[in-house]
C-alpha atoms as a PDB file:
ATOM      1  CA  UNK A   1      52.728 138.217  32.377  1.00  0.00           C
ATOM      2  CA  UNK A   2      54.199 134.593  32.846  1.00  0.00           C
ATOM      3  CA  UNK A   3      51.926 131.795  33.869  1.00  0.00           C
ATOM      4  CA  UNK A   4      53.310 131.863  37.410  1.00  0.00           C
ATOM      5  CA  UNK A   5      50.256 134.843  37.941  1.00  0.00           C
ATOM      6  CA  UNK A   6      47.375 133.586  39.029  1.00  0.00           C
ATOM      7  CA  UNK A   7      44.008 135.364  38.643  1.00  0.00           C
ATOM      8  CA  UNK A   8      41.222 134.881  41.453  1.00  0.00           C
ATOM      9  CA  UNK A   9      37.576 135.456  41.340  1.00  0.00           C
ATOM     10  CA  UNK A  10      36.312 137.049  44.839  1.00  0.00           C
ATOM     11  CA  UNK A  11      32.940 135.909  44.827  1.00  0.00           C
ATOM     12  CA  UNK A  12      30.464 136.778  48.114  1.00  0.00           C
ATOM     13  CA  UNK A  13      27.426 135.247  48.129  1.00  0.00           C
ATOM     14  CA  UNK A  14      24.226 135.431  50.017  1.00  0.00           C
ATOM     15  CA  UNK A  15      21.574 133.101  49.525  1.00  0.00           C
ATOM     16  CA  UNK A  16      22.398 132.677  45.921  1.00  0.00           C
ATOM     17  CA  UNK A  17      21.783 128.669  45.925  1.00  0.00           C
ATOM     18  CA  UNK A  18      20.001 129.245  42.212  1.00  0.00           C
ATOM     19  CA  UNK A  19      22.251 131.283  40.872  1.00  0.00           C
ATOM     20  CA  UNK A  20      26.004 129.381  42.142  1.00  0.00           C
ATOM     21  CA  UNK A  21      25.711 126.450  39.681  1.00  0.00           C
ATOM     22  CA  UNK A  22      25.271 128.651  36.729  1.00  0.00           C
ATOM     23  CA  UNK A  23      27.562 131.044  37.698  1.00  0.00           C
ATOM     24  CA  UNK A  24      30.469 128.235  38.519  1.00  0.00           C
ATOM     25  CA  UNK A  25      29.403 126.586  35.006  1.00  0.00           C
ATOM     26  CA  UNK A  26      30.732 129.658  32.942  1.00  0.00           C
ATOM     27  CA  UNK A  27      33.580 130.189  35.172  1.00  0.00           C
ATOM     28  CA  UNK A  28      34.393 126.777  33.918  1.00  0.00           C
ATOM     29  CA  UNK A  29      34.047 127.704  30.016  1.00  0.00           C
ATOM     30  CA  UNK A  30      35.301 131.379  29.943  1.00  0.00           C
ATOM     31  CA  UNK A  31      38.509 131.348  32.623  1.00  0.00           C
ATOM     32  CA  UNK A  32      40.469 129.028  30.823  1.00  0.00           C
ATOM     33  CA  UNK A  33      40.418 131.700  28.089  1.00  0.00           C
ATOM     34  CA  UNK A  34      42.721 134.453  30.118  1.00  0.00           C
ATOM     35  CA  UNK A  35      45.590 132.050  29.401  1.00  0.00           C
ATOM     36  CA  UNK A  36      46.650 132.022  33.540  1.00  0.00           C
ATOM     37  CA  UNK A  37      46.243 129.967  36.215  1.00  0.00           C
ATOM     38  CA  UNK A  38      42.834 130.984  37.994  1.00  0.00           C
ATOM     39  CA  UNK A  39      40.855 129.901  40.999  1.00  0.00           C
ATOM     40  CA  UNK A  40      37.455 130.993  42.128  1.00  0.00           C
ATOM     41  CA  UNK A  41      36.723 131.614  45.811  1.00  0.00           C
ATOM     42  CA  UNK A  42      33.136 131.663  47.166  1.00  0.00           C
ATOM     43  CA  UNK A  43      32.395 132.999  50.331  1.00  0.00           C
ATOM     44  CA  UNK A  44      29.217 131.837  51.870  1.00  0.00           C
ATOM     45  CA  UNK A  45      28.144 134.909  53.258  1.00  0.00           C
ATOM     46  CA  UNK A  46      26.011 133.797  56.118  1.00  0.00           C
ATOM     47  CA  UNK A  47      23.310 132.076  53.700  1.00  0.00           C
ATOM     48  CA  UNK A  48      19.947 130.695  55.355  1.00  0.00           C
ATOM     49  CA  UNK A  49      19.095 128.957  51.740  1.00  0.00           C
ATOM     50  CA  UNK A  50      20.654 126.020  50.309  1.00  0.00           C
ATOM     51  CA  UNK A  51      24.039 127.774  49.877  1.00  0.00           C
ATOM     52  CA  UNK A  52      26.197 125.597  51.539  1.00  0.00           C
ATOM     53  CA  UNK A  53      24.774 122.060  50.035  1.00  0.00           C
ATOM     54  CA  UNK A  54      24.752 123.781  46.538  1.00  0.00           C
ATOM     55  CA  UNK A  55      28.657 124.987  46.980  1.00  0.00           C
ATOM     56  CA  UNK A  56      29.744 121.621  48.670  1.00  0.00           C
ATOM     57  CA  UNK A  57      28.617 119.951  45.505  1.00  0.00           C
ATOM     58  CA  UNK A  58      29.909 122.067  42.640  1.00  0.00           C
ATOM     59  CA  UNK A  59      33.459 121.737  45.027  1.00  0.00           C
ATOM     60  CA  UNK A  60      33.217 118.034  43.906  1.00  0.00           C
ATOM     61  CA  UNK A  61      33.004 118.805  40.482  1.00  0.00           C
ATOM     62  CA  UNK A  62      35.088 121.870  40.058  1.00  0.00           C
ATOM     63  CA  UNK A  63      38.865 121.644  41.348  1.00  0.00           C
ATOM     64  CA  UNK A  64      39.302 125.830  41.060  1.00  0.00           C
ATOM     65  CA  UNK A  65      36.748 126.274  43.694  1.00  0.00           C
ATOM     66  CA  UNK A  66      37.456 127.011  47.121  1.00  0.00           C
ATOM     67  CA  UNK A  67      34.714 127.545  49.328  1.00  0.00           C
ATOM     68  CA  UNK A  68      34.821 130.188  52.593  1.00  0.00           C
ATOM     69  CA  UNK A  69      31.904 130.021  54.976  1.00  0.00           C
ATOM     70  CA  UNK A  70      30.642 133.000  57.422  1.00  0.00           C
ATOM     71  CA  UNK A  71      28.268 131.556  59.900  1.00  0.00           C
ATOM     72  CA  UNK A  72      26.763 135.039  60.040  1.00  0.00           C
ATOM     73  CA  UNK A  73      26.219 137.830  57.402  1.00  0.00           C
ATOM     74  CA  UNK A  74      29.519 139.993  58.008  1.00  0.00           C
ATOM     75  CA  UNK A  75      28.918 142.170  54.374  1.00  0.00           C
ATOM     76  CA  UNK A  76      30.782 142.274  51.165  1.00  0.00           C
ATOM     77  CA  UNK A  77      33.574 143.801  52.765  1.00  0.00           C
ATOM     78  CA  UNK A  78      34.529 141.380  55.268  1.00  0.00           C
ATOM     79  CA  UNK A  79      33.558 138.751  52.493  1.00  0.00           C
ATOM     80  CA  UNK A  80      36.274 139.886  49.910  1.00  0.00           C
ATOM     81  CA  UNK A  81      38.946 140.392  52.850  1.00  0.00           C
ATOM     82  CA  UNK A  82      38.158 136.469  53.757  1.00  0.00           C
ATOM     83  CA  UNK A  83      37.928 135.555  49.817  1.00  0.00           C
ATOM     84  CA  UNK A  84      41.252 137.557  49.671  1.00  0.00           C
ATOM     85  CA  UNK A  85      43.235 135.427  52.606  1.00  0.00           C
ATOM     86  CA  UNK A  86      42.173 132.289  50.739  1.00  0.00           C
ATOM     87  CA  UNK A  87      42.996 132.817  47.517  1.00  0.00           C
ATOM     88  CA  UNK A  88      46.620 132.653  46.044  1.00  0.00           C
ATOM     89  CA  UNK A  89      46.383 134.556  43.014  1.00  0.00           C
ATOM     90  CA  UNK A  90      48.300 138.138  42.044  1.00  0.00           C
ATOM     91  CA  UNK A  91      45.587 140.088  40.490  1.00  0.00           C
ATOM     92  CA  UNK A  92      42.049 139.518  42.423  1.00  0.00           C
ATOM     93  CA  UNK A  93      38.892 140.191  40.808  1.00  0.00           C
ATOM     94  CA  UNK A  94      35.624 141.326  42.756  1.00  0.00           C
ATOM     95  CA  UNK A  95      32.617 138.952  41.276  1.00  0.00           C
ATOM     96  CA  UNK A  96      29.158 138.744  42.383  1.00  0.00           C
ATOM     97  CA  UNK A  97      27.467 135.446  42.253  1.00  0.00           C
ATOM     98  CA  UNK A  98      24.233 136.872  40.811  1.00  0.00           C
ATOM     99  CA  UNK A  99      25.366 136.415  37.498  1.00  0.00           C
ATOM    100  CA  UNK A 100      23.807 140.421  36.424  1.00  0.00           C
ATOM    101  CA  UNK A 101      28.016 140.164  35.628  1.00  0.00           C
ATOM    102  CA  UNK A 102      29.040 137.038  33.289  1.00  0.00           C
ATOM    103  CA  UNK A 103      32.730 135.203  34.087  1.00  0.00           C
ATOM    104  CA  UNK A 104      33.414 135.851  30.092  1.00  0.00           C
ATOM    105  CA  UNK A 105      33.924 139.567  30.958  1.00  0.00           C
ATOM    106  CA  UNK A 106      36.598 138.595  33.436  1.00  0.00           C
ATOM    107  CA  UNK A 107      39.180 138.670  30.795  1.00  0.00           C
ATOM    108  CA  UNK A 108      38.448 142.437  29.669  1.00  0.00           C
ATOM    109  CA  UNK A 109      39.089 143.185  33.041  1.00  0.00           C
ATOM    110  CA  UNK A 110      42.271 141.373  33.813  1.00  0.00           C
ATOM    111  CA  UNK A 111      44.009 142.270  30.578  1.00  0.00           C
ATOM    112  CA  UNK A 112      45.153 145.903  31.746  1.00  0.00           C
ATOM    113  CA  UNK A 113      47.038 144.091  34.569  1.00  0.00           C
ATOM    114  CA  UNK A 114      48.488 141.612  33.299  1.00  0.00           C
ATOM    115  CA  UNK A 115      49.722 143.776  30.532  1.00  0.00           C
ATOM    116  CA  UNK A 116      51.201 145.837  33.455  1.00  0.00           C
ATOM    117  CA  UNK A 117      49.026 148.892  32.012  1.00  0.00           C
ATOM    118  CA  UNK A 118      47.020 149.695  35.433  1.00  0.00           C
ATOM    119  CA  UNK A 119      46.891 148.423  39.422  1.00  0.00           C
ATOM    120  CA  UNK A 120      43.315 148.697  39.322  1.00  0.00           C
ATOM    121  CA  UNK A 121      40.245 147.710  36.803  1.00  0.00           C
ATOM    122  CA  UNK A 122      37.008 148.759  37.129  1.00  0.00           C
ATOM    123  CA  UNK A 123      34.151 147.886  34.947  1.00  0.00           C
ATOM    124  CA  UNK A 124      31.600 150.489  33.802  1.00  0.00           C
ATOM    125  CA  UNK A 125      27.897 149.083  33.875  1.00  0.00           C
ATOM    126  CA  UNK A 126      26.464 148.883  30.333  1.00  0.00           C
ATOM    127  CA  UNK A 127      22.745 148.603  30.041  1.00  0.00           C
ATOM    128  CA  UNK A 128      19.713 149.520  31.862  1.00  0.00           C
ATOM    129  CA  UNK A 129      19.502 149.058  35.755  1.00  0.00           C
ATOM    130  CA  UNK A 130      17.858 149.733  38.898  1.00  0.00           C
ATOM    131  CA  UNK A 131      19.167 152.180  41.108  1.00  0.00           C
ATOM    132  CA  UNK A 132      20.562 154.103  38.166  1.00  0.00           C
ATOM    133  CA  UNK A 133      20.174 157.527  39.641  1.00  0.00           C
ATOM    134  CA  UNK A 134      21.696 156.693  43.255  1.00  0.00           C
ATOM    135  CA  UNK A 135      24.480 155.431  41.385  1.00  0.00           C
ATOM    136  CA  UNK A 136      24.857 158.711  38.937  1.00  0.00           C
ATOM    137  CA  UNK A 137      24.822 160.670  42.384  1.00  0.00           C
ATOM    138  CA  UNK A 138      26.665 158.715  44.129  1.00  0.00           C
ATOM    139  CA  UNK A 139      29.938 158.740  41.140  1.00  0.00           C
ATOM    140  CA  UNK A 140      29.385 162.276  40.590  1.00  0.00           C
ATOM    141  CA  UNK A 141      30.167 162.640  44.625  1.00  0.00           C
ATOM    142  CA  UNK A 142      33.107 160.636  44.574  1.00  0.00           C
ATOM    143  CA  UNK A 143      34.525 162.246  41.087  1.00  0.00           C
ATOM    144  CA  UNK A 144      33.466 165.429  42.883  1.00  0.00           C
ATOM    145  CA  UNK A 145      35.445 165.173  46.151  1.00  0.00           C
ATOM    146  CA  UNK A 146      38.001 162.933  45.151  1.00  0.00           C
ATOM    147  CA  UNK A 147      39.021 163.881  41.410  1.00  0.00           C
ATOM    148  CA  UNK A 148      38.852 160.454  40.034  1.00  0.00           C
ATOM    149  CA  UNK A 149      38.269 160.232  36.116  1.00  0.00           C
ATOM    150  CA  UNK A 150      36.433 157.033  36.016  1.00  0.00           C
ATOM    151  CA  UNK A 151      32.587 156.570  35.333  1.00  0.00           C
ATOM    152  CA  UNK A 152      31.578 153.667  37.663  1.00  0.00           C
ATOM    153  CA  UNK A 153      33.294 153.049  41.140  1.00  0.00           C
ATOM    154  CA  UNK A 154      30.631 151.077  42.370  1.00  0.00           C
ATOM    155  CA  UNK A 155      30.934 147.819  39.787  1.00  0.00           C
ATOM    156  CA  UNK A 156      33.093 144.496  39.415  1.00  0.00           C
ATOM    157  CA  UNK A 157      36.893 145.353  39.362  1.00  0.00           C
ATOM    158  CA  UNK A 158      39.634 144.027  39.419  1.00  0.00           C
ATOM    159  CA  UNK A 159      43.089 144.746  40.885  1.00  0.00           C
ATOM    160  CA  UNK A 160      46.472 143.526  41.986  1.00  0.00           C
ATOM    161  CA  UNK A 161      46.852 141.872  45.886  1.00  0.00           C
ATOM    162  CA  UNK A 162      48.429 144.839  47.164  1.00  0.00           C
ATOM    163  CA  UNK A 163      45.514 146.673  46.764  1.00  0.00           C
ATOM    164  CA  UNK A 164      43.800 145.030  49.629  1.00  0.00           C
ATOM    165  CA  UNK A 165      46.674 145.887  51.813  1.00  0.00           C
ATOM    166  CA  UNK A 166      45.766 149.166  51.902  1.00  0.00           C
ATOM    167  CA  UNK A 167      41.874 148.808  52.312  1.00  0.00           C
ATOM    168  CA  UNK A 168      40.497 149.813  55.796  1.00  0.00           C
ATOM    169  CA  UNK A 169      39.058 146.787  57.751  1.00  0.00           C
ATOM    170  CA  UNK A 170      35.549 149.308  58.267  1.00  0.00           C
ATOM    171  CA  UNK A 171      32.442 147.711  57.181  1.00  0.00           C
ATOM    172  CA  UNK A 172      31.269 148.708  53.575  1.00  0.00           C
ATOM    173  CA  UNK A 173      34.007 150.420  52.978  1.00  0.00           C
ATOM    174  CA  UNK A 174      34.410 148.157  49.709  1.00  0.00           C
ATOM    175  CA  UNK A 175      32.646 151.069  48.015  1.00  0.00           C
ATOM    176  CA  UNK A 176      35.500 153.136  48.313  1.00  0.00           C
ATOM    177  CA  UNK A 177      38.353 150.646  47.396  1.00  0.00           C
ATOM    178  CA  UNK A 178      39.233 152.596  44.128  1.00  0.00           C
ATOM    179  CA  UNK A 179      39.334 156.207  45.545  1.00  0.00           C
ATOM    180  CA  UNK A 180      41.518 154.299  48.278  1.00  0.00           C
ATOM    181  CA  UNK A 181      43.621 152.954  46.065  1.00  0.00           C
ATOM    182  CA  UNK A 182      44.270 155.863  43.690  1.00  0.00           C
ATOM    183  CA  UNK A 183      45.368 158.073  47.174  1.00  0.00           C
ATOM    184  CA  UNK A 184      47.752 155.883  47.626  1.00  0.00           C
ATOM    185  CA  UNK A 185      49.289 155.840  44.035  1.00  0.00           C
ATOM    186  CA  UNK A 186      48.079 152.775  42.423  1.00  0.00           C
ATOM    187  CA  UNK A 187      47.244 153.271  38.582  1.00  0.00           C
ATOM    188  CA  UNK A 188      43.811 153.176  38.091  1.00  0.00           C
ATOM    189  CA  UNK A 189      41.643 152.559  34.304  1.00  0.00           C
ATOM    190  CA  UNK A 190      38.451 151.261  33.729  1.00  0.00           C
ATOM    191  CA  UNK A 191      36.221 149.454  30.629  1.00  0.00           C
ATOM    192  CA  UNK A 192      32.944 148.812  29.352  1.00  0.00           C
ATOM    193  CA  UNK A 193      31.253 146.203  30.855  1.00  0.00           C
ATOM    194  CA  UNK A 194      27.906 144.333  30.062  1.00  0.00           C
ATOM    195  CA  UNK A 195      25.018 144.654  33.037  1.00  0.00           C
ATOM    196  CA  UNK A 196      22.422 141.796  32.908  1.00  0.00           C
ATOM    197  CA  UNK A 197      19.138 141.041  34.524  1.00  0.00           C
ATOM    198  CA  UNK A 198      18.904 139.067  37.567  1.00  0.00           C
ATOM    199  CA  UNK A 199      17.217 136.231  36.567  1.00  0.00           C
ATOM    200  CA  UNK A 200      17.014 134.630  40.437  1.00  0.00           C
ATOM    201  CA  UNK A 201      16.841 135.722  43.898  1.00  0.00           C
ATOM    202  CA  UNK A 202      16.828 139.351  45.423  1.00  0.00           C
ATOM    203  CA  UNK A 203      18.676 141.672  45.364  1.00  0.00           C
ATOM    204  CA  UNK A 204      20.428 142.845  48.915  1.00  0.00           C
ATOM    205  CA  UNK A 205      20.213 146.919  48.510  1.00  0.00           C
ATOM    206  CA  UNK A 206      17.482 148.100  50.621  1.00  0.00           C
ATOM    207  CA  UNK A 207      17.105 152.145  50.741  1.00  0.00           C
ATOM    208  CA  UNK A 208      18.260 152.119  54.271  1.00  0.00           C
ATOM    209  CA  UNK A 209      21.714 151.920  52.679  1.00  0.00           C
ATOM    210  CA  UNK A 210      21.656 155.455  51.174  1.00  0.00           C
ATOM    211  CA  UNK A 211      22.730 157.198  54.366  1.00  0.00           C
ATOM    212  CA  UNK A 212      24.788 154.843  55.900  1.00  0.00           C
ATOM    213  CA  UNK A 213      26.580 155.421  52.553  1.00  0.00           C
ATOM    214  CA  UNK A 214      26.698 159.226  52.419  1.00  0.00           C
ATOM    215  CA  UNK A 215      28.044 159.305  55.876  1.00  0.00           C
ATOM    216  CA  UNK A 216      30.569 156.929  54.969  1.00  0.00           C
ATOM    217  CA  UNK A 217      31.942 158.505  51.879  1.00  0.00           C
ATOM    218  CA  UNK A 218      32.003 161.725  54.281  1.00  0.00           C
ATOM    219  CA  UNK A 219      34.306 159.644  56.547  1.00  0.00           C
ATOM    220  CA  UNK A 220      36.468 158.489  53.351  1.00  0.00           C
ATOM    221  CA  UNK A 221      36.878 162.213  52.864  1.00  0.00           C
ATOM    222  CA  UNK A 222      37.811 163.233  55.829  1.00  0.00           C
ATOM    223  CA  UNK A 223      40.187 160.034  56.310  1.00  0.00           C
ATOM    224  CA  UNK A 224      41.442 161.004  52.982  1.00  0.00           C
ATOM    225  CA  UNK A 225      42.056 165.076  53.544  1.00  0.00           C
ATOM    226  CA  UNK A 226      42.414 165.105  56.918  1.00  0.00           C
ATOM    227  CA  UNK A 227      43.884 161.376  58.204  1.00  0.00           C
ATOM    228  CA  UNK A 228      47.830 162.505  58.134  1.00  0.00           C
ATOM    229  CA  UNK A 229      47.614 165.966  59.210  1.00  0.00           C
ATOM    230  CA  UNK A 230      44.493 166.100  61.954  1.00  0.00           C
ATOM    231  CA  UNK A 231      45.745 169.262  62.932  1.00  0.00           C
ATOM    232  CA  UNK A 232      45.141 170.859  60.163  1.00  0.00           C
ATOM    233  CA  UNK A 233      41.633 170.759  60.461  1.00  0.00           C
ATOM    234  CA  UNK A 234      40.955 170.710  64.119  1.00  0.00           C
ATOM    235  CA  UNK A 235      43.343 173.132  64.780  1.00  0.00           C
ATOM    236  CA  UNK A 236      42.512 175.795  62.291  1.00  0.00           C
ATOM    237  CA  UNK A 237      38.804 175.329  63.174  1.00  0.00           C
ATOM    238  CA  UNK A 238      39.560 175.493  67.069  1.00  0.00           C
ATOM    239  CA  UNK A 239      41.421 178.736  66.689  1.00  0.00           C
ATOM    240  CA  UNK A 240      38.813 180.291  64.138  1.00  0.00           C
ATOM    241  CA  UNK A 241      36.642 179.296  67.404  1.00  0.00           C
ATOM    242  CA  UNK A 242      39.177 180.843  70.033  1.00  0.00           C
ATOM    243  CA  UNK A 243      39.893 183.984  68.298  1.00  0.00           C
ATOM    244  CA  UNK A 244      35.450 184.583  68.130  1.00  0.00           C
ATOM    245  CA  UNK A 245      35.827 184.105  71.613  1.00  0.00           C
ATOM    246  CA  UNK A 246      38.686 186.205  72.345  1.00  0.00           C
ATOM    247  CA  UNK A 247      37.010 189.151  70.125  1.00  0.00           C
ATOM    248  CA  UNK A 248      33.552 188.559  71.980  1.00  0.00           C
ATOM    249  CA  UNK A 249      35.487 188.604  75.181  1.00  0.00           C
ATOM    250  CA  UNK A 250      37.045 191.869  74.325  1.00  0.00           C
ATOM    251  CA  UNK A 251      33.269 193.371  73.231  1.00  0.00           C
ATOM    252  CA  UNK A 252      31.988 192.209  76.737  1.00  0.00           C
ATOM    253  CA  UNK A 253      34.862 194.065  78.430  1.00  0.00           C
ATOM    254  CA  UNK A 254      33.994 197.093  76.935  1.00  0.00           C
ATOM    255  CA  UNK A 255      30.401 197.081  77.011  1.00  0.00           C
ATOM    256  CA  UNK A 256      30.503 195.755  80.819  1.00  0.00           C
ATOM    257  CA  UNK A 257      32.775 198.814  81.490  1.00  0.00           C
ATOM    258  CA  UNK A 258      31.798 201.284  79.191  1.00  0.00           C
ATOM    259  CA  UNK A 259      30.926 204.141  81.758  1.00  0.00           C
ATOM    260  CA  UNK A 260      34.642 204.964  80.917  1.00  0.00           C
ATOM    261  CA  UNK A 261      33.949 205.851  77.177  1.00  0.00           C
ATOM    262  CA  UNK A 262      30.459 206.913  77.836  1.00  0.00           C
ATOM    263  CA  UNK A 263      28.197 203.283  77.017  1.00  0.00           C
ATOM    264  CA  UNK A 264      27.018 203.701  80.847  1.00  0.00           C
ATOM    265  CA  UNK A 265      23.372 202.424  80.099  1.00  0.00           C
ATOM    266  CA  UNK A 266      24.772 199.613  78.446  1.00  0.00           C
ATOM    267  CA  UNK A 267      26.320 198.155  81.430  1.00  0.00           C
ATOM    268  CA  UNK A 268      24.233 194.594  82.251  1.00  0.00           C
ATOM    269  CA  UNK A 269      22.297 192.048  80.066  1.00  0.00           C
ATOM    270  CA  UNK A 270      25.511 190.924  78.421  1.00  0.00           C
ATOM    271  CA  UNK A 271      24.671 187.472  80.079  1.00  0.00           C
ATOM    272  CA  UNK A 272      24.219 185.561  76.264  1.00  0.00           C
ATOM    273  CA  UNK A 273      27.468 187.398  75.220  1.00  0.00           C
ATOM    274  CA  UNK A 274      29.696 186.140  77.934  1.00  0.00           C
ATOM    275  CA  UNK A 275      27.985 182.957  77.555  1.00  0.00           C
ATOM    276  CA  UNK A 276      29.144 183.052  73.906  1.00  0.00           C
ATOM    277  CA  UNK A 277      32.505 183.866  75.022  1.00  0.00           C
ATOM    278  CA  UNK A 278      32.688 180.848  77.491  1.00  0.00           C
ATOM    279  CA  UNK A 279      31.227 177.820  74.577  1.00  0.00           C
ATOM    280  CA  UNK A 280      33.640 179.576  72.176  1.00  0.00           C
ATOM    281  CA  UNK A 281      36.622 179.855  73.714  1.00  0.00           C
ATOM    282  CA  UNK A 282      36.402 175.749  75.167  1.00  0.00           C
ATOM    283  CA  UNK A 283      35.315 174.816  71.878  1.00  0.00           C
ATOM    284  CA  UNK A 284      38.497 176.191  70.498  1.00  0.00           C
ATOM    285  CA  UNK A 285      40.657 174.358  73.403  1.00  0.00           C
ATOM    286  CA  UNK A 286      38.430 171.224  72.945  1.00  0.00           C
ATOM    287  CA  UNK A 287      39.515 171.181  69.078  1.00  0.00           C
ATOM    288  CA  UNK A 288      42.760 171.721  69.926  1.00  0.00           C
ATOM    289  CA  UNK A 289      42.566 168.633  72.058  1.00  0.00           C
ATOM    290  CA  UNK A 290      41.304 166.879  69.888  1.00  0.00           C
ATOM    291  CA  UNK A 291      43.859 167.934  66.767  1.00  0.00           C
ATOM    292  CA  UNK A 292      46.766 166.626  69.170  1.00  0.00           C
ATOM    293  CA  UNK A 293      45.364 163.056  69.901  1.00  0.00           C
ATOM    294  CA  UNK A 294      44.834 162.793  66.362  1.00  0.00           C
ATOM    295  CA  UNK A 295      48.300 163.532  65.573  1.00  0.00           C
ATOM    296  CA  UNK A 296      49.449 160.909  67.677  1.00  0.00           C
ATOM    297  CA  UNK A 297      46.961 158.595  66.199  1.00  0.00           C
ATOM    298  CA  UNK A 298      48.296 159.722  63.174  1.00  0.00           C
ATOM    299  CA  UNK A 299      51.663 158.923  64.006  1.00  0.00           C
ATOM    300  CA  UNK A 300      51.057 155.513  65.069  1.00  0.00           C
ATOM    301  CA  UNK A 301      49.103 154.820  61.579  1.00  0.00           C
ATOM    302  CA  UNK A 302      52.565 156.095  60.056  1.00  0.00           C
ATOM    303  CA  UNK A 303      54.305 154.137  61.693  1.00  0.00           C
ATOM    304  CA  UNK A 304      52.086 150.984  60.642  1.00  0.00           C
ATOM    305  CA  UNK A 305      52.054 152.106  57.124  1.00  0.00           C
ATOM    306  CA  UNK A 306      55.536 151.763  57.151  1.00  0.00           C
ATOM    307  CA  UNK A 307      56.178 148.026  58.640  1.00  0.00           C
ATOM    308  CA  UNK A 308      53.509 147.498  55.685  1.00  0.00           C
ATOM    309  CA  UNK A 309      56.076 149.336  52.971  1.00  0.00           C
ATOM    310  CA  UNK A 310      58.528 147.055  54.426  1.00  0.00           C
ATOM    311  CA  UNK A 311      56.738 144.002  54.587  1.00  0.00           C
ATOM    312  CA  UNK A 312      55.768 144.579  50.897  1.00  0.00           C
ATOM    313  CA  UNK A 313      59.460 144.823  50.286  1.00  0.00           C
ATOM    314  CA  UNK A 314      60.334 141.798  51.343  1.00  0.00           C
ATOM    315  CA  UNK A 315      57.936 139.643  49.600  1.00  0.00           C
ATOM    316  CA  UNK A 316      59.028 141.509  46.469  1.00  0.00           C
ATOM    317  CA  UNK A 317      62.694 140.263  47.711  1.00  0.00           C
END
């Protein structure tokens, strides 16, 4: 790559006042050492510590930092996609401020891109570290469901700009920004890289998180499976529920009327049965319904994907 590219850190930050000067120090001394243009953009992620003095400082003495400030937590999501309007660079790298990641690993990460090997880095955690089994379940899941062949999703990457284009605006969804990426073609790798200690402040995963996330990697899924052809699953299920309604309809008949074929003393307490028929057989309509406003949702999102194609074109142009 020429030195026209431009590499820049993504850096949310929560009340990480102890850790920013640090962390803006070896930025400093190891992003020289890619051998591109770089920048570093902090977002101030609704902070109620000394965030904001601490930043406005190290802005004084650091040219390459830009500083973006949420007056309200919004989440690491929201964070990058603000980081990501700001910044300038090609290839964007998602940094925590917490330094358990050090700036002189940014270049390992990088290197695949601007080699024009990959469209997507991500770093594999090396060393010991807390939450080690959620995040063994929660790869194996996502490997699972979405067949991608890398270790760690859920660590630093890295990854060209038009990467974010395709990223939902959905909260948290900055879990899933590789499985994203690699449905919609981009070339994905990964490497090795070192997990540290926190050495100040807390960390913000809280257990609560767990099933927020599970029902959100259920939604990526589903998105994923299901988002250009809705029909496909709410139509099949709706007429797997129509047709158990149309068969249980058919038993009722002849049970109701069975003096015909000799079932006379089974002519009444077929209540539940036509009851069954009834949920069954609006169930099936219902999902039906449903299967046809999502392909016109569907079509709409189509129709947005391609002004984005388009757009993309032109700044290629």
């Amino acid at each position: 790559m020429t030195g026209l590219v431009r590499v820049s850190l993504l850096v949310p930050a929560k009340d990480e006042a102890e850790n920013l000067p640090e962390f803006v120090r070896q930025c400093a001394e190891a992003l020289p050492g890619i051998g591109v243009p770089f920048e570093v953009v902090v977002v101030d992620d609704g902070s109620r510590d000394a965030t904001a003095t601490v930043l406005h400082d190290l802005q004084a003495r650091y040219p390459f930092l830009h500083v973006v400030t949420h007056l309200r937590q919004r989440g690491i999501a929201d964070a990058l996609r603000s980081a990501a309007d700001t910044a300038t660079g090609d290839v964007l790298v998602f940094y925590p401020a917490d330094l358990q990641y050090r700036p002189e690993d940014v270049g390992r990460l990088v290197a695949p891109i601007l080699a024009n090997d990959a469209d997507i880095v991500t770093g594999t955690k090396q060393g010991k570290y807390e939450r080690a089994f959620v995040s063994s379940v929660y790869n194996a899941l996502c490997r699972w469901l979405f067949g991608i062949r890398v270790t760690d999703l859920n660590s630093v990457k890295a990854f060209r700009r038009d990467v974010m284009l395709v990223q939902p605006l959905r909260p948290d969804f900055h879990r899933y920004m590789v499985v994203i990426a690699a449905a919609e073609g981009f070339r994905l790798t990964s490497t090795p890289v070192p997990l540290y200690p926190r050495n100040a402040g807390t960390s913000k995963f809280t257990w609560r998180r767990i099933p927020v996330g599970v029902l959100d990697l259920l939604s990526v899924w589903f998105q994923l499976r299901f988002g250009r052809k809705p029909m496909l699953f709410f139509g099949i299920a709706g007429a797997v529920l129509f047709l158990i309604g149309f068969v249980a309809g058919m038993i009722a008949l002849v049970l109701r009327y069975g003096y015909l074929l000799g079932f006379a003393d089974l002519k009444t307490g077929f209540r539940p049965l036509l009851t069954l028929v009834e949920m069954m057989v609006v169930s099936g309509f219902v999902l039906f319904g449903f299967g046809f406003i999502g392909e016109m949702l569907a079509g709409v999102r189509e129709d947005q994907r391609e002004l984005l194609r388009r757009f993309q074109s032109s700044r290629r142009d």
